[in-house]
Every structure is written in C-alpha cells, then in structure tokens.
PDB file of N, CA and C in Angstrom:
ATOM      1  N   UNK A   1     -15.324  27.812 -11.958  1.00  0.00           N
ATOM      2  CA  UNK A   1     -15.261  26.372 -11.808  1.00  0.00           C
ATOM      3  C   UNK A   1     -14.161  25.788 -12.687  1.00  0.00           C
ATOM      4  N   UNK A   2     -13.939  26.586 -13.961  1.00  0.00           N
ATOM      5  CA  UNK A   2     -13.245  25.531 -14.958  1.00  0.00           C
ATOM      6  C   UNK A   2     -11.476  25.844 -14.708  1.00  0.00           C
ATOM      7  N   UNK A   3     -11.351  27.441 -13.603  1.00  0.00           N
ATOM      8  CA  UNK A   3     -10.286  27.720 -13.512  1.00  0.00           C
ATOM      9  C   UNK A   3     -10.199  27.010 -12.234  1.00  0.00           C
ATOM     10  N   UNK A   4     -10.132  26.414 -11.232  1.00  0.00           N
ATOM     11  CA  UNK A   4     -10.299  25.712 -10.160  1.00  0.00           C
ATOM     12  C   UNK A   4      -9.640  24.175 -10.719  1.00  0.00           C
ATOM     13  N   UNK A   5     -10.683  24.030 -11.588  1.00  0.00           N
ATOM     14  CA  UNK A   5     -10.395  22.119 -11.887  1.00  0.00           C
ATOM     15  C   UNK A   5      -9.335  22.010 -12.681  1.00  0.00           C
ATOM     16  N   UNK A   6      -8.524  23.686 -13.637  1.00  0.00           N
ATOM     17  CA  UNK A   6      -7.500  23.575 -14.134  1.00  0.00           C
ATOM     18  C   UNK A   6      -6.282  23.566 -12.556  1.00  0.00           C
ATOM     19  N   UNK A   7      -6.368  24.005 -11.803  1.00  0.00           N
ATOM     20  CA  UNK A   7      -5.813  24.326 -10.810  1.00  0.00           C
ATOM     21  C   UNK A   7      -5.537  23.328 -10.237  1.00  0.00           C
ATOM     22  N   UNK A   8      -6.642  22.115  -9.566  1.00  0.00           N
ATOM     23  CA  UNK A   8      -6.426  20.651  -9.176  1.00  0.00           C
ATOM     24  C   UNK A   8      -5.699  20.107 -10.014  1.00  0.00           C
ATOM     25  N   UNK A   9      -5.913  19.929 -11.429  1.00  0.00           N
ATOM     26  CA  UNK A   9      -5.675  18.787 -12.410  1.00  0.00           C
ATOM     27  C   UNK A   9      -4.050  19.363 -12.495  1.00  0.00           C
ATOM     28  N   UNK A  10      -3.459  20.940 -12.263  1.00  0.00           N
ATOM     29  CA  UNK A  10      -1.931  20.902 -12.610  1.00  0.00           C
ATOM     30  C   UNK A  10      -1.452  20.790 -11.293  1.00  0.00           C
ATOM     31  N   UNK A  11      -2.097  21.318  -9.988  1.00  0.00           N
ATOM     32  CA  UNK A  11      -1.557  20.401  -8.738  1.00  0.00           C
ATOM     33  C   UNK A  11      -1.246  18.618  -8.450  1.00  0.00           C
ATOM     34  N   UNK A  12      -2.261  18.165  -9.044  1.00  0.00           N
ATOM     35  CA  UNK A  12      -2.457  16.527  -9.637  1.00  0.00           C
ATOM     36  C   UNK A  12      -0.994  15.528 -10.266  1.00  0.00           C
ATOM     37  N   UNK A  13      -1.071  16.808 -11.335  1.00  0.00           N
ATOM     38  CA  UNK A  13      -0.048  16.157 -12.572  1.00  0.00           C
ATOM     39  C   UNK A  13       1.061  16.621 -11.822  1.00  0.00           C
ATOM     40  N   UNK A  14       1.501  18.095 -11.095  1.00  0.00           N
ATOM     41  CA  UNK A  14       2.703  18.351 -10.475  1.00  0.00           C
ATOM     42  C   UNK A  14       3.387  17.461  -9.456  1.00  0.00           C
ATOM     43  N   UNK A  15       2.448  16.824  -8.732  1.00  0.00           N
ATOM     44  CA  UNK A  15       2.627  15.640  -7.741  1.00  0.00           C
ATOM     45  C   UNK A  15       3.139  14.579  -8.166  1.00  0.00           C
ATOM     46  N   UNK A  16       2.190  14.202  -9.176  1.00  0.00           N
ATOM     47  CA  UNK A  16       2.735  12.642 -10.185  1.00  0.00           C
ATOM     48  C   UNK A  16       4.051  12.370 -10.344  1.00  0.00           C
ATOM     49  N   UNK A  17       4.575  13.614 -11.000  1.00  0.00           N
ATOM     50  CA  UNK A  17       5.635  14.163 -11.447  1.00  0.00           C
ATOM     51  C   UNK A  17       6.618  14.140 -10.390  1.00  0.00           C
ATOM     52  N   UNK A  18       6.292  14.596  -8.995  1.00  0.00           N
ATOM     53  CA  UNK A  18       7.589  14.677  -8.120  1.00  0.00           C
ATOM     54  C   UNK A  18       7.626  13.543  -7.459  1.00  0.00           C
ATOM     55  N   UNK A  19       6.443  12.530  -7.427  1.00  0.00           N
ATOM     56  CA  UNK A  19       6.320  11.364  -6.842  1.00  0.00           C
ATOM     57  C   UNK A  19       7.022  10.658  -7.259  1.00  0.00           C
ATOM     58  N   UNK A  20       6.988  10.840  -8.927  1.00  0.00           N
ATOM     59  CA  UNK A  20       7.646   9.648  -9.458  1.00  0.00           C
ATOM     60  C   UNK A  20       9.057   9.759  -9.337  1.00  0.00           C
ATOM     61  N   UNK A  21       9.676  10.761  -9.627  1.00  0.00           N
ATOM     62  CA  UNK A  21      10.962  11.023  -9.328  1.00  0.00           C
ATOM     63  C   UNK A  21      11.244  11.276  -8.054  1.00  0.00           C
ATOM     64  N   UNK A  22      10.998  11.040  -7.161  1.00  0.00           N
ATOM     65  CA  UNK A  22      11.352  10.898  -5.623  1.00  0.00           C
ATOM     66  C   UNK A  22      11.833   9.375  -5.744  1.00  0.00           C
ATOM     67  N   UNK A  23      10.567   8.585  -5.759  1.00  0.00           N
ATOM     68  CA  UNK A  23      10.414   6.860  -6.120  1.00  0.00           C
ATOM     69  C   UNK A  23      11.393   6.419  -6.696  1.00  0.00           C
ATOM     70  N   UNK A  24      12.033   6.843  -8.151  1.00  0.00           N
ATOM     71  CA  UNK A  24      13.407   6.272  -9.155  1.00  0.00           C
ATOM     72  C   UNK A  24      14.563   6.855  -7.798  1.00  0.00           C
ATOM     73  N   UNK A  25      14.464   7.609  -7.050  1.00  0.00           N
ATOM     74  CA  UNK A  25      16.051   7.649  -6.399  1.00  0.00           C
ATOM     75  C   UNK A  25      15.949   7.374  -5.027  1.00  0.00           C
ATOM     76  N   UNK A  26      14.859   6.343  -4.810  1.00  0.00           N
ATOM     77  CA  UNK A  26      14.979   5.797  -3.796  1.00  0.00           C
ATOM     78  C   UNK A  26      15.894   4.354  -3.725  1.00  0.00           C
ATOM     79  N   UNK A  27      16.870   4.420  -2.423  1.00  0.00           N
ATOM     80  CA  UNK A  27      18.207   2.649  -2.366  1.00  0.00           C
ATOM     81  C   UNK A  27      16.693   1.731  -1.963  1.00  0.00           C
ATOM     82  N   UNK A  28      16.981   0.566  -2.791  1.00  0.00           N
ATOM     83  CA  UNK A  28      16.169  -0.790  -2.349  1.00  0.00           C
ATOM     84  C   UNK A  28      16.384  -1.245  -1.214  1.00  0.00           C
ATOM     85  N   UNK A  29      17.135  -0.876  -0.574  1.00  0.00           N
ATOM     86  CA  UNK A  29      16.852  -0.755   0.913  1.00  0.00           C
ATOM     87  C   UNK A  29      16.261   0.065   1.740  1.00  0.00           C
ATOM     88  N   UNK A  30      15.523   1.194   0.900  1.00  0.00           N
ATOM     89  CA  UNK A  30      14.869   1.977   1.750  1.00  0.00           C
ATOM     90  C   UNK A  30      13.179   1.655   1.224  1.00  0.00           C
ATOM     91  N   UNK A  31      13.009   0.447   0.458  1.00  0.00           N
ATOM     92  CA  UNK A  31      11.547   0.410   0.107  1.00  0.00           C
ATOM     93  C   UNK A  31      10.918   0.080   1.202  1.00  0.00           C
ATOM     94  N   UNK A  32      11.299  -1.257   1.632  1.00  0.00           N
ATOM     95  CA  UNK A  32      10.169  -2.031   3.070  1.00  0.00           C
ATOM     96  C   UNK A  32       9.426  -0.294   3.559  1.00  0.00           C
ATOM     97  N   UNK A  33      10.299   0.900   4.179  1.00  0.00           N
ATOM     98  CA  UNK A  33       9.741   2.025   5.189  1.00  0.00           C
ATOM     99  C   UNK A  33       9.048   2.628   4.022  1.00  0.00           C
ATOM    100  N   UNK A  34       9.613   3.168   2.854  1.00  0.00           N
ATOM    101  CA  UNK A  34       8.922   4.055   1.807  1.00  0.00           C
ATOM    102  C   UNK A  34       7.603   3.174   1.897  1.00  0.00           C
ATOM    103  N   UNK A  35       6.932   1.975   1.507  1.00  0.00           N
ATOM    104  CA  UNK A  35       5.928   1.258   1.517  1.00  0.00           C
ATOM    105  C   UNK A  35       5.126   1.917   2.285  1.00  0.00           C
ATOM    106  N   UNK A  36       5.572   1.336   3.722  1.00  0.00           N
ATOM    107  CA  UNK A  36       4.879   2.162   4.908  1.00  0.00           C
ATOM    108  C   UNK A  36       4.342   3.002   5.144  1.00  0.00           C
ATOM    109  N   UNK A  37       5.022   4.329   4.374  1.00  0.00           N
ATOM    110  CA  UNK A  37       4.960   5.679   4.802  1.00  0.00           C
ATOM    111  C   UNK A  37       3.721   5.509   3.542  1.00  0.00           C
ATOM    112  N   UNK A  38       4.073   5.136   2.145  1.00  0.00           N
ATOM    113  CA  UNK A  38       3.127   5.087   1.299  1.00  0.00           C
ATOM    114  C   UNK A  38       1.404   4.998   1.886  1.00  0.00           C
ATOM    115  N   UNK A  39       1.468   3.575   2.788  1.00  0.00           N
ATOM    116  CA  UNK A  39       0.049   3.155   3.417  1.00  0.00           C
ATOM    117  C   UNK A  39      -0.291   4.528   4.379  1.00  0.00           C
ATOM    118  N   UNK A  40       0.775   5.025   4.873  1.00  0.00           N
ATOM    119  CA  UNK A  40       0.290   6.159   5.869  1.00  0.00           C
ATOM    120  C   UNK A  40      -0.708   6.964   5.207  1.00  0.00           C
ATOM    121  N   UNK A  41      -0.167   7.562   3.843  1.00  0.00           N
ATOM    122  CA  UNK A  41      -0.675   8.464   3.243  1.00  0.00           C
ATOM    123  C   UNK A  41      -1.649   7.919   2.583  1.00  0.00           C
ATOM    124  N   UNK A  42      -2.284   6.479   2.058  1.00  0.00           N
ATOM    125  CA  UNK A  42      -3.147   6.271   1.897  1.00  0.00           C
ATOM    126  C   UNK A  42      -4.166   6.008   2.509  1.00  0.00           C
ATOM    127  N   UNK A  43      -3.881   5.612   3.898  1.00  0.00           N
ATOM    128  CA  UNK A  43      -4.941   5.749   5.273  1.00  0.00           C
ATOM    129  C   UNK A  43      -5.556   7.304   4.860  1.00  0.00           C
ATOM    130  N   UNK A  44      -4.832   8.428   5.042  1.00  0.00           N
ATOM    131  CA  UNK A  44      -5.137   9.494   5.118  1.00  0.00           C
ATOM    132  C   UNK A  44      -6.624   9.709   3.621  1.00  0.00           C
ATOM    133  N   UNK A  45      -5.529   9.693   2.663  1.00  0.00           N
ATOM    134  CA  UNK A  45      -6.718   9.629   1.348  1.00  0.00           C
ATOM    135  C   UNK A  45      -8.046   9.121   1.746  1.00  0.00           C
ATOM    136  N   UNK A  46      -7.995   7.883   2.669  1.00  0.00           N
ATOM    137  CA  UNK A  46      -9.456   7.043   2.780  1.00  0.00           C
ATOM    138  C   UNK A  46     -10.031   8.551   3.374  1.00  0.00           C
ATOM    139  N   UNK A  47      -9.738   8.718   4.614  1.00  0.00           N
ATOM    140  CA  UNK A  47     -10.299   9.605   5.547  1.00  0.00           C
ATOM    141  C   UNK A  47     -10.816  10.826   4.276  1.00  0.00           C
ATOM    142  N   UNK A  48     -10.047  11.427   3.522  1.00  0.00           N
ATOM    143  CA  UNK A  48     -10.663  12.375   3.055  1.00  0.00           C
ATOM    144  C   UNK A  48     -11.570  11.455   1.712  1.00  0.00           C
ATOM    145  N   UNK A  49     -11.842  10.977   1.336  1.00  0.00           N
ATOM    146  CA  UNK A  49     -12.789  10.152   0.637  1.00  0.00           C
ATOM    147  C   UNK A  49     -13.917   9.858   1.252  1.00  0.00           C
ATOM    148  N   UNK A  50     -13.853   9.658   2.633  1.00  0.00           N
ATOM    149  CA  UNK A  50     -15.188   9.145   3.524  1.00  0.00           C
ATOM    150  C   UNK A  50     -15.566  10.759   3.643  1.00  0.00           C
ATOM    151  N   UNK A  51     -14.847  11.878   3.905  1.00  0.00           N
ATOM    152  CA  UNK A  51     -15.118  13.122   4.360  1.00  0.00           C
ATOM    153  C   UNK A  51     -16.509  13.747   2.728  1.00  0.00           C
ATOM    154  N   UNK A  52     -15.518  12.850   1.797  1.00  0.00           N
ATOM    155  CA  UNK A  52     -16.147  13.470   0.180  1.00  0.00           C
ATOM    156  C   UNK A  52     -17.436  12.936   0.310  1.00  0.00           C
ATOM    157  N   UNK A  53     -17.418  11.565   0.371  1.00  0.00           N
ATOM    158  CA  UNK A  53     -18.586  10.875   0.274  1.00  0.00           C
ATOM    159  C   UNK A  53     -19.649  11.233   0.861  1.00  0.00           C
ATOM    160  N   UNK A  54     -19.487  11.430   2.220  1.00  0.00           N
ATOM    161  CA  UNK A  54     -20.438  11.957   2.987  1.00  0.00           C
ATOM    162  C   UNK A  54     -21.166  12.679   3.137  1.00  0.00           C
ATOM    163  N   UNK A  55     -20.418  14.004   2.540  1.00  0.00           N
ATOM    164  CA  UNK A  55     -21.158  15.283   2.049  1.00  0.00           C
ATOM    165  C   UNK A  55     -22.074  14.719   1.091  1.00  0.00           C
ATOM    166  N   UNK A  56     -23.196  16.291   1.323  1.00  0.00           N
ATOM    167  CA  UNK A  56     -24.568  16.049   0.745  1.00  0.00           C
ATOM    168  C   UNK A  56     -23.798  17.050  -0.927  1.00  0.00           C
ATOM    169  N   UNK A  57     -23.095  17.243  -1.636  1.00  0.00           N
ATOM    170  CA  UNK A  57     -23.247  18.195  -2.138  1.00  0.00           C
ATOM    171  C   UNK A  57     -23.488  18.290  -3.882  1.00  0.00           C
ATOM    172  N   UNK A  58     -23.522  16.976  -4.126  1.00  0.00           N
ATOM    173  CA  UNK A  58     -23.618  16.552  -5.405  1.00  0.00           C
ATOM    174  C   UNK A  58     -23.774  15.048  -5.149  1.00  0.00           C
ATOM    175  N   UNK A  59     -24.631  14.518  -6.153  1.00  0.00           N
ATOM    176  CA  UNK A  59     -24.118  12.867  -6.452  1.00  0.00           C
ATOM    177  C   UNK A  59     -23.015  12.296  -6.904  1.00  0.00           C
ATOM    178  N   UNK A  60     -22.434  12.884  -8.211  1.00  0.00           N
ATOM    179  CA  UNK A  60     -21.239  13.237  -8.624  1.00  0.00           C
ATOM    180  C   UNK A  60     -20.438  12.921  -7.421  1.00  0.00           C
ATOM    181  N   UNK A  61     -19.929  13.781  -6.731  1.00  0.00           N
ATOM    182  CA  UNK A  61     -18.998  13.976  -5.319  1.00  0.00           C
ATOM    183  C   UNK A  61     -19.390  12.608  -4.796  1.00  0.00           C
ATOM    184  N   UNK A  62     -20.475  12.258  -4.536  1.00  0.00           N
ATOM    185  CA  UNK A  62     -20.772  10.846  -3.319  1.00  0.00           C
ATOM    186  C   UNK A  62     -20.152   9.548  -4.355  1.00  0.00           C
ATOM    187  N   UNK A  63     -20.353   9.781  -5.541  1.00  0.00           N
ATOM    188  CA  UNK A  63     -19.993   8.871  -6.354  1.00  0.00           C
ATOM    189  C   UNK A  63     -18.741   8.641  -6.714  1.00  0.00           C
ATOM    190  N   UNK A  64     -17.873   9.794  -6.868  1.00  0.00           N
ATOM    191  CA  UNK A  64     -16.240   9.937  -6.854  1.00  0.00           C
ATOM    192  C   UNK A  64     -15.455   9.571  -5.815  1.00  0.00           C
ATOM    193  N   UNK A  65     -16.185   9.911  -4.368  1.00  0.00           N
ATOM    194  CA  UNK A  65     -15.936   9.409  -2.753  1.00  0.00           C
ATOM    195  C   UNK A  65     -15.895   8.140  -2.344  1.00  0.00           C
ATOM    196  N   UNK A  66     -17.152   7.311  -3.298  1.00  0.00           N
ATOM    197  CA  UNK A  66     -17.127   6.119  -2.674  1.00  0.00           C
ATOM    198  C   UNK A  66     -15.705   5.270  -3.544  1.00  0.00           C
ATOM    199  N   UNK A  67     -15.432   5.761  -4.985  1.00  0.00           N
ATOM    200  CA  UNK A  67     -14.776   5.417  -6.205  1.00  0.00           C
ATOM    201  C   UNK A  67     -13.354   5.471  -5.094  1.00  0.00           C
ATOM    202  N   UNK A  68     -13.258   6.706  -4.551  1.00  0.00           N
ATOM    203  CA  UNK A  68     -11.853   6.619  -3.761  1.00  0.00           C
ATOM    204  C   UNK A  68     -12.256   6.302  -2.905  1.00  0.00           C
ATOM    205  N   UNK A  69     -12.529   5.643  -1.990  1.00  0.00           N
ATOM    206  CA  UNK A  69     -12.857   5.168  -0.579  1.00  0.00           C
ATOM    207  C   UNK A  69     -12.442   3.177  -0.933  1.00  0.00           C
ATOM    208  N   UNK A  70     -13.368   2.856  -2.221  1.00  0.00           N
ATOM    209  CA  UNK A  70     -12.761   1.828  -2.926  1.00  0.00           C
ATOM    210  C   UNK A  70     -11.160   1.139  -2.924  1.00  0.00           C
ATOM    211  N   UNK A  71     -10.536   2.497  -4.317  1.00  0.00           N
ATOM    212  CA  UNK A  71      -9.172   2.291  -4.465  1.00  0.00           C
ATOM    213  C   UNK A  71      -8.113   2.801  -3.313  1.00  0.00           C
ATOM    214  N   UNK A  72      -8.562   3.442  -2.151  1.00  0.00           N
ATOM    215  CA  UNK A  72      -7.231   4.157  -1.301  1.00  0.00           C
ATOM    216  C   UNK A  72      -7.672   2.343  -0.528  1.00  0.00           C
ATOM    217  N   UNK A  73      -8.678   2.017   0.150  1.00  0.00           N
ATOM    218  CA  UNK A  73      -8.742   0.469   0.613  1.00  0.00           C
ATOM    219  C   UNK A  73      -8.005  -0.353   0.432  1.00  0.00           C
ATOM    220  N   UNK A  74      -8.205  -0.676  -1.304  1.00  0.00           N
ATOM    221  CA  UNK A  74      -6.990  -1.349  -2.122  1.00  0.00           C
ATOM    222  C   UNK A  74      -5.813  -1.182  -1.773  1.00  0.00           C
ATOM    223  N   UNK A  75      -5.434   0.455  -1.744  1.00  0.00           N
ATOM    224  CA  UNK A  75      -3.857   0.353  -2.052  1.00  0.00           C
ATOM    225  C   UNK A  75      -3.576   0.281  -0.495  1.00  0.00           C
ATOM    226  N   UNK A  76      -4.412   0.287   0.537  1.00  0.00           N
ATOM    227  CA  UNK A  76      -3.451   0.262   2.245  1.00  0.00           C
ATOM    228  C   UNK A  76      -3.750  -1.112   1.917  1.00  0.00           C
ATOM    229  N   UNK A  77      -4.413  -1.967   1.443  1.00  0.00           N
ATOM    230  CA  UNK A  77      -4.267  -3.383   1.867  1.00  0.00           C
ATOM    231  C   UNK A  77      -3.463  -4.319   1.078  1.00  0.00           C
ATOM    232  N   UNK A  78      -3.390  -3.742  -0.197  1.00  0.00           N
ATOM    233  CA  UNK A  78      -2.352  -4.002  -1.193  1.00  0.00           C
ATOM    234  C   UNK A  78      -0.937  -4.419  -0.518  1.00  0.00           C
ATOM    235  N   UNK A  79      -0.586  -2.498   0.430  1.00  0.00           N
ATOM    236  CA  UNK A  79       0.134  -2.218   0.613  1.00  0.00           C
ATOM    237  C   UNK A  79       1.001  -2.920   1.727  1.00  0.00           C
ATOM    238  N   UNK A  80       0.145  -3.441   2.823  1.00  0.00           N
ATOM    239  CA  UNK A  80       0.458  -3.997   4.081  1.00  0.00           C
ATOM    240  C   UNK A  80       0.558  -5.289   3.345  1.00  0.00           C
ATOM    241  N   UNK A  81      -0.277  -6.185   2.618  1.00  0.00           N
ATOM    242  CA  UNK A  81       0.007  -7.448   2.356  1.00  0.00           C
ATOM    243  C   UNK A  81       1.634  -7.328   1.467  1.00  0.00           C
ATOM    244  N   UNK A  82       2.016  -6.927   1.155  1.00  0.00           N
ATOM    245  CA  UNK A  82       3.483  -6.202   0.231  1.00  0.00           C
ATOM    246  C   UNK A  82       4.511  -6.381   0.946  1.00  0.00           C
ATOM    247  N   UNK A  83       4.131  -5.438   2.106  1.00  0.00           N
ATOM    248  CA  UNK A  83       4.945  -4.804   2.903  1.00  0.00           C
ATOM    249  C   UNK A  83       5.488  -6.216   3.961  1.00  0.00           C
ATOM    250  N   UNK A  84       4.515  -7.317   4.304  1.00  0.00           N
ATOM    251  CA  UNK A  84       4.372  -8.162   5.484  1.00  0.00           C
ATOM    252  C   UNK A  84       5.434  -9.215   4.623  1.00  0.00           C
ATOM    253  N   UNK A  85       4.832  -9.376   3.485  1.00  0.00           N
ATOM    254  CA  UNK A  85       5.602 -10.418   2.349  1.00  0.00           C
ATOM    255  C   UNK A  85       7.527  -9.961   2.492  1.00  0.00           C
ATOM    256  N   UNK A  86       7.469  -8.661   2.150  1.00  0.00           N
ATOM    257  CA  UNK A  86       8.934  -8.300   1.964  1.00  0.00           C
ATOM    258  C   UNK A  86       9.883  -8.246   3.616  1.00  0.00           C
ATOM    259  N   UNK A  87       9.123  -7.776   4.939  1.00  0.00           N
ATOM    260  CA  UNK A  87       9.572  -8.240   5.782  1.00  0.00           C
ATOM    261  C   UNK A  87       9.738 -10.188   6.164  1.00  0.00           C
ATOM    262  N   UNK A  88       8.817 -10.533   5.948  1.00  0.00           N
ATOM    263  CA  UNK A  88       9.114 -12.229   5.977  1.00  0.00           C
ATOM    264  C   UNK A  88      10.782 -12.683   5.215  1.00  0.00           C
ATOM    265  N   UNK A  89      10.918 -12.198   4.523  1.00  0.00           N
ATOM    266  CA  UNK A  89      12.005 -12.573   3.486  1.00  0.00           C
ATOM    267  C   UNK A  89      13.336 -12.065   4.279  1.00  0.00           C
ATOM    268  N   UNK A  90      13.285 -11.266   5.895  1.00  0.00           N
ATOM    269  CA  UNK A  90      14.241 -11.030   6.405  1.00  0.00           C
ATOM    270  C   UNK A  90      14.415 -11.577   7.639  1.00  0.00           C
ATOM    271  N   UNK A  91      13.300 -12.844   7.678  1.00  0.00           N
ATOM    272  CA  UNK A  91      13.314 -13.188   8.974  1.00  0.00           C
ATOM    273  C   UNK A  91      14.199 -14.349   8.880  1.00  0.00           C
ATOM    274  N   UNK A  92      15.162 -15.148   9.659  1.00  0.00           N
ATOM    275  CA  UNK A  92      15.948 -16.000   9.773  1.00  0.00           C
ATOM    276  C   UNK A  92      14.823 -17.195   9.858  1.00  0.00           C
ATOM    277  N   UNK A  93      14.869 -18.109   9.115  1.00  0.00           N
ATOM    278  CA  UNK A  93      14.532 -19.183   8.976  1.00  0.00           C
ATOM    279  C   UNK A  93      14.912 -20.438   9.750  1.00  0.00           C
ATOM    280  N   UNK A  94      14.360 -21.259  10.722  1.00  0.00           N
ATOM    281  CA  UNK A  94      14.075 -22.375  11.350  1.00  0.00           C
ATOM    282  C   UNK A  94      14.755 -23.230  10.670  1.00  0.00           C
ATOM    283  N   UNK A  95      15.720 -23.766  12.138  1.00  0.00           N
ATOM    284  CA  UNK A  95      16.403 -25.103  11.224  1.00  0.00           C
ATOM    285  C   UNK A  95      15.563 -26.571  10.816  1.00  0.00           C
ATOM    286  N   UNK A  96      15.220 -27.112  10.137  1.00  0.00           N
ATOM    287  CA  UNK A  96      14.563 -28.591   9.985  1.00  0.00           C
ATOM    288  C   UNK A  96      14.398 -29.290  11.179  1.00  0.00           C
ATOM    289  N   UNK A  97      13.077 -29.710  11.297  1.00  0.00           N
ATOM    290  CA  UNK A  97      12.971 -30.173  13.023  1.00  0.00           C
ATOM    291  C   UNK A  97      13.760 -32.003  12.266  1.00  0.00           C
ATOM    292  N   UNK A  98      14.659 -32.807  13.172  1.00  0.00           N
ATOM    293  CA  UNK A  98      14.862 -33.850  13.418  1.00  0.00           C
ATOM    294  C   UNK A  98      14.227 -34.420  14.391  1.00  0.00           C
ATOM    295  N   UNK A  99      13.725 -36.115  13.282  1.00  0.00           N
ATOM    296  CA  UNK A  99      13.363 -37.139  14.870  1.00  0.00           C
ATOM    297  C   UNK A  99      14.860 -37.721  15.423  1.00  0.00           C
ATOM    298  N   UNK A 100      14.368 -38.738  16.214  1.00  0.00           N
ATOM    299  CA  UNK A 100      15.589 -39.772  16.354  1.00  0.00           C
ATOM    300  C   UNK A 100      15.930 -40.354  15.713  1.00  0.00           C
ATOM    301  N   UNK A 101      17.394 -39.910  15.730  1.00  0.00           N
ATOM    302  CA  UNK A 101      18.726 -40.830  14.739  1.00  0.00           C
ATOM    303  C   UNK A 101      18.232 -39.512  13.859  1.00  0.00           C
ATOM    304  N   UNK A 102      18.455 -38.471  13.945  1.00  0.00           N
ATOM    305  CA  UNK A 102      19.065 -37.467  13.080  1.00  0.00           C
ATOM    306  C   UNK A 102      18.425 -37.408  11.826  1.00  0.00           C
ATOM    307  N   UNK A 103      16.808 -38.470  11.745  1.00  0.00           N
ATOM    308  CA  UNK A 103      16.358 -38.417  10.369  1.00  0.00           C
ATOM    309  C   UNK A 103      15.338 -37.620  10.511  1.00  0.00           C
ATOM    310  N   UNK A 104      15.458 -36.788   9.277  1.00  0.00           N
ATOM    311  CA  UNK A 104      13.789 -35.582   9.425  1.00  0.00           C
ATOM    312  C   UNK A 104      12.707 -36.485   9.774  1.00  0.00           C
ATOM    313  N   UNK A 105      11.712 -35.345  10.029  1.00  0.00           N
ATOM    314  CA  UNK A 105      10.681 -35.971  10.732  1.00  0.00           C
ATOM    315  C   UNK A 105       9.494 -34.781  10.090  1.00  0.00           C
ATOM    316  N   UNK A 106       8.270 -35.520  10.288  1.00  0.00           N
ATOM    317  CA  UNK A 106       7.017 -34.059  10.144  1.00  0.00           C
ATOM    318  C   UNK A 106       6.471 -34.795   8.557  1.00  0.00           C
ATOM    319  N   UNK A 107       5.431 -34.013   8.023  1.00  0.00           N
ATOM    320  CA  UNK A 107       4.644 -34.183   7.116  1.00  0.00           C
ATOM    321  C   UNK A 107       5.340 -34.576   5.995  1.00  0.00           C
ATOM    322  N   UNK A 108       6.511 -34.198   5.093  1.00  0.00           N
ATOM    323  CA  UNK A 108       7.104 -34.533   4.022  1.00  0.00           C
ATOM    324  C   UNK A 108       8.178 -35.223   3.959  1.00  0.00           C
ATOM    325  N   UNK A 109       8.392 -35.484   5.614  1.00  0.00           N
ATOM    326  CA  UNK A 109       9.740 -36.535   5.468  1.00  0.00           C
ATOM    327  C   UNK A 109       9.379 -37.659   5.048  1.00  0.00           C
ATOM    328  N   UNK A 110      10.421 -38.375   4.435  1.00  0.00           N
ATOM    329  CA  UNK A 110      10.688 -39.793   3.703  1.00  0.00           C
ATOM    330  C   UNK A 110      11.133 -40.566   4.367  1.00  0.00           C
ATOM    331  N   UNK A 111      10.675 -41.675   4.441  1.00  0.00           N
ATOM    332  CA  UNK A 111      11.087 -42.964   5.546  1.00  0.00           C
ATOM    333  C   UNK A 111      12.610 -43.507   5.553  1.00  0.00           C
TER     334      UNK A 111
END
C-alpha cells in the first residue's frame, strides 16, 4: 500500500511539474483554447470522481470522490464562466443606437 501511494504521489508531483511548465510557454493567444482543453480534462476528472464515489470500497474513497466531484465542478464552471468572459472581449461592439436628430437615445441618454 505505502509503495503504491509513493507511486501516485510522484506520478502527482511529476504532472504538476510538467503542467506547470507547459502553462509558462504557452503565447496569450493561445489561452482562450488552452482554457478549453483545460475544462475538457476537467469534465473527465468529474467522471472519474463520480466513478470513485460510487464505489462501495471504503468511506474514505466515497469521501475523497465526493471532495473531487466538488472541486473538478468548480474548476469546469470556473472555467467556462472565464473562458465566455475572455471570448466577449473579442466580439465587435454595437454602435450607440441614435434617436432623431442624431441625439442618443435609450436609458442613460441625456436630454
């Protein structure tokens, strides 16, 4: 058991590690899709969290399952609200509606 959970925990930390340095040499123009792909893989996490939870095989396990079933939630919804925000910021913006005689018009115009 204790050589196993050493085994996860340096698969764990080895990931961290290449994640993070993948992430620093990514162009800021390639975040909006990296995001994306991010939520992909956290969809996935849920699925294996509901798979953990479910099992009968410890409380422990149902309790760690629901713990990630929690935070992978978070981070796809985190992620899409992020993601929706940073596409908005590329959408071309609406010219000012005018009434007649060329003076704005609508809720905050001034007489």
């Amino acid at each position: 058991m204790a050589s196993q959970l050493s085994t996860y925990l340096f698969v764990f930390v080895l990931g961290t590690f290449i994640g993070l340095d993948v992430i620093r040499r990514v162009s800021p123009l390639l975040h909006t899709p990296l995001m994306s792909l991010t939520n992909a893989i956290a969809a996935i996490a849920v699925v294996g969290a509901i798979v953990l939870a479910g099992g009968e095989d410890s409380h422990l396990a149902t309790v760690l399952g629901t713990a990630a079933i929690v935070l992978s939630m978070a981070n796809v919804v985190g992620g899409f609200w992020i993601t929706d925000r940073m596409l908005k910021m590329f959408k071309k913006k609406e010219p000012a509606k005018t009434g007649a005689g060329g003076a704005p018009s609508g809720p905050g115009a001034k007489p």
